[in-house]
Protein backbone atom coordinates (compact mmCIF):
# COMPACT_ATOMS: atom_id res chain seq x y z
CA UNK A 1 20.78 -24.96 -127.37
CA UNK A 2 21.40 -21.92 -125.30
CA UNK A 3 21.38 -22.37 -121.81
CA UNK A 4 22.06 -20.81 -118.50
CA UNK A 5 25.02 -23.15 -116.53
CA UNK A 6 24.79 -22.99 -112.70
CA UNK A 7 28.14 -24.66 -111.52
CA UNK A 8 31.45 -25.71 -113.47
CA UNK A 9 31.74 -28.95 -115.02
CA UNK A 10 33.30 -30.55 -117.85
CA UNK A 11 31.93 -32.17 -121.18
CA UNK A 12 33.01 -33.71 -123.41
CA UNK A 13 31.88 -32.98 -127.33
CA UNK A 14 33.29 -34.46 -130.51
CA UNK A 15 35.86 -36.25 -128.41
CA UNK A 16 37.33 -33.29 -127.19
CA UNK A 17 36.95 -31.92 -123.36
CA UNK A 18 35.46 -28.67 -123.10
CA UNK A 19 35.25 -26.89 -119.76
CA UNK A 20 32.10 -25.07 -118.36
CA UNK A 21 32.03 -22.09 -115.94
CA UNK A 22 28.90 -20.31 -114.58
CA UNK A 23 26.86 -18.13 -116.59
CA UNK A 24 25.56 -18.77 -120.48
CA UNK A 25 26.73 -21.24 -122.82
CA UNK A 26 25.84 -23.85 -125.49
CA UNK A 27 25.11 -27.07 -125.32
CA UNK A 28 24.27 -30.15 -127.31
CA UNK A 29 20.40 -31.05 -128.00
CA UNK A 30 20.73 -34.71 -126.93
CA UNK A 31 23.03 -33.64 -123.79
CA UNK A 32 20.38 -30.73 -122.50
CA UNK A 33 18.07 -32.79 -120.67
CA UNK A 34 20.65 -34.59 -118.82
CA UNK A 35 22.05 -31.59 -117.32
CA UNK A 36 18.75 -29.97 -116.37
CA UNK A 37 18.00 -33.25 -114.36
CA UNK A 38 21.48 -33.34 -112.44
CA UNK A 39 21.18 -29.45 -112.18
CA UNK A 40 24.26 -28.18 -113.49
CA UNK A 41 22.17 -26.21 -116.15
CA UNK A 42 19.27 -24.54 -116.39
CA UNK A 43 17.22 -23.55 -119.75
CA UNK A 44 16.74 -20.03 -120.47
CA UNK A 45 12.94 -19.80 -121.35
CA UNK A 46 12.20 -21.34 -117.97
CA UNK A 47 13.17 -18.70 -115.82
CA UNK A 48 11.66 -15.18 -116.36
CA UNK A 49 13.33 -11.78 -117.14
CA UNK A 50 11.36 -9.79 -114.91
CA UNK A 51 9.86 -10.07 -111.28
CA UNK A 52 6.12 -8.66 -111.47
CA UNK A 53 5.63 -7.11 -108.36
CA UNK A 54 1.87 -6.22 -107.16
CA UNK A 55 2.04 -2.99 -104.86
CA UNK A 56 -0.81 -1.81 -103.64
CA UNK A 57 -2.39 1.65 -105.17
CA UNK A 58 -3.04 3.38 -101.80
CA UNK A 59 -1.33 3.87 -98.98
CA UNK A 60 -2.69 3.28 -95.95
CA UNK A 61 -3.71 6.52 -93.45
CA UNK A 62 -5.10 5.07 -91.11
CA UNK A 63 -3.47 2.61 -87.89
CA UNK A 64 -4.68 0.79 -85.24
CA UNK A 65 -3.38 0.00 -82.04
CA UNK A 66 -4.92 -2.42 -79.66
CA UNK A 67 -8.44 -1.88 -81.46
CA UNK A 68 -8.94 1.50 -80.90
CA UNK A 69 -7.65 4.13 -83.95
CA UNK A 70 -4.81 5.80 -83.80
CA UNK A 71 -3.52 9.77 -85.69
């Protein structure tokens, strides 16, 4: 299962120690959910792609100062 690793660590797989660094990787099915628990990974569809951002669609003219309307 893809997924996105957060800090180093090591793991080992078929008897064999394999070495994790920061970024995105593979992992194991039955070791995933162990991981994501501890927090050295995270999984992929959980985080988005995109920040949606609401802005607003006019600016403000207007100010007021001290509750009287300022130019």
């Amino acid at each position: 299962m893809k997924v996105k690793i957060l800090v180093p660590f090591r793991f080992e797989i078929d008897k064999k120690v394999v070495e994790f660094a920061p970024g995105l990787g593979e992992l194991p099915e039955e070791a995933v959910d162990a991981f994501v628990r501890a927090g050295y990974v995270a999984l992929i569809d959980d985080e988005p792609a995109v920040k949606i951002i609401n802005k607003p669609k006019v600016k403000a003219t207007k100010t007021v100062k001290n509750g009287e309307e300022a130019e």
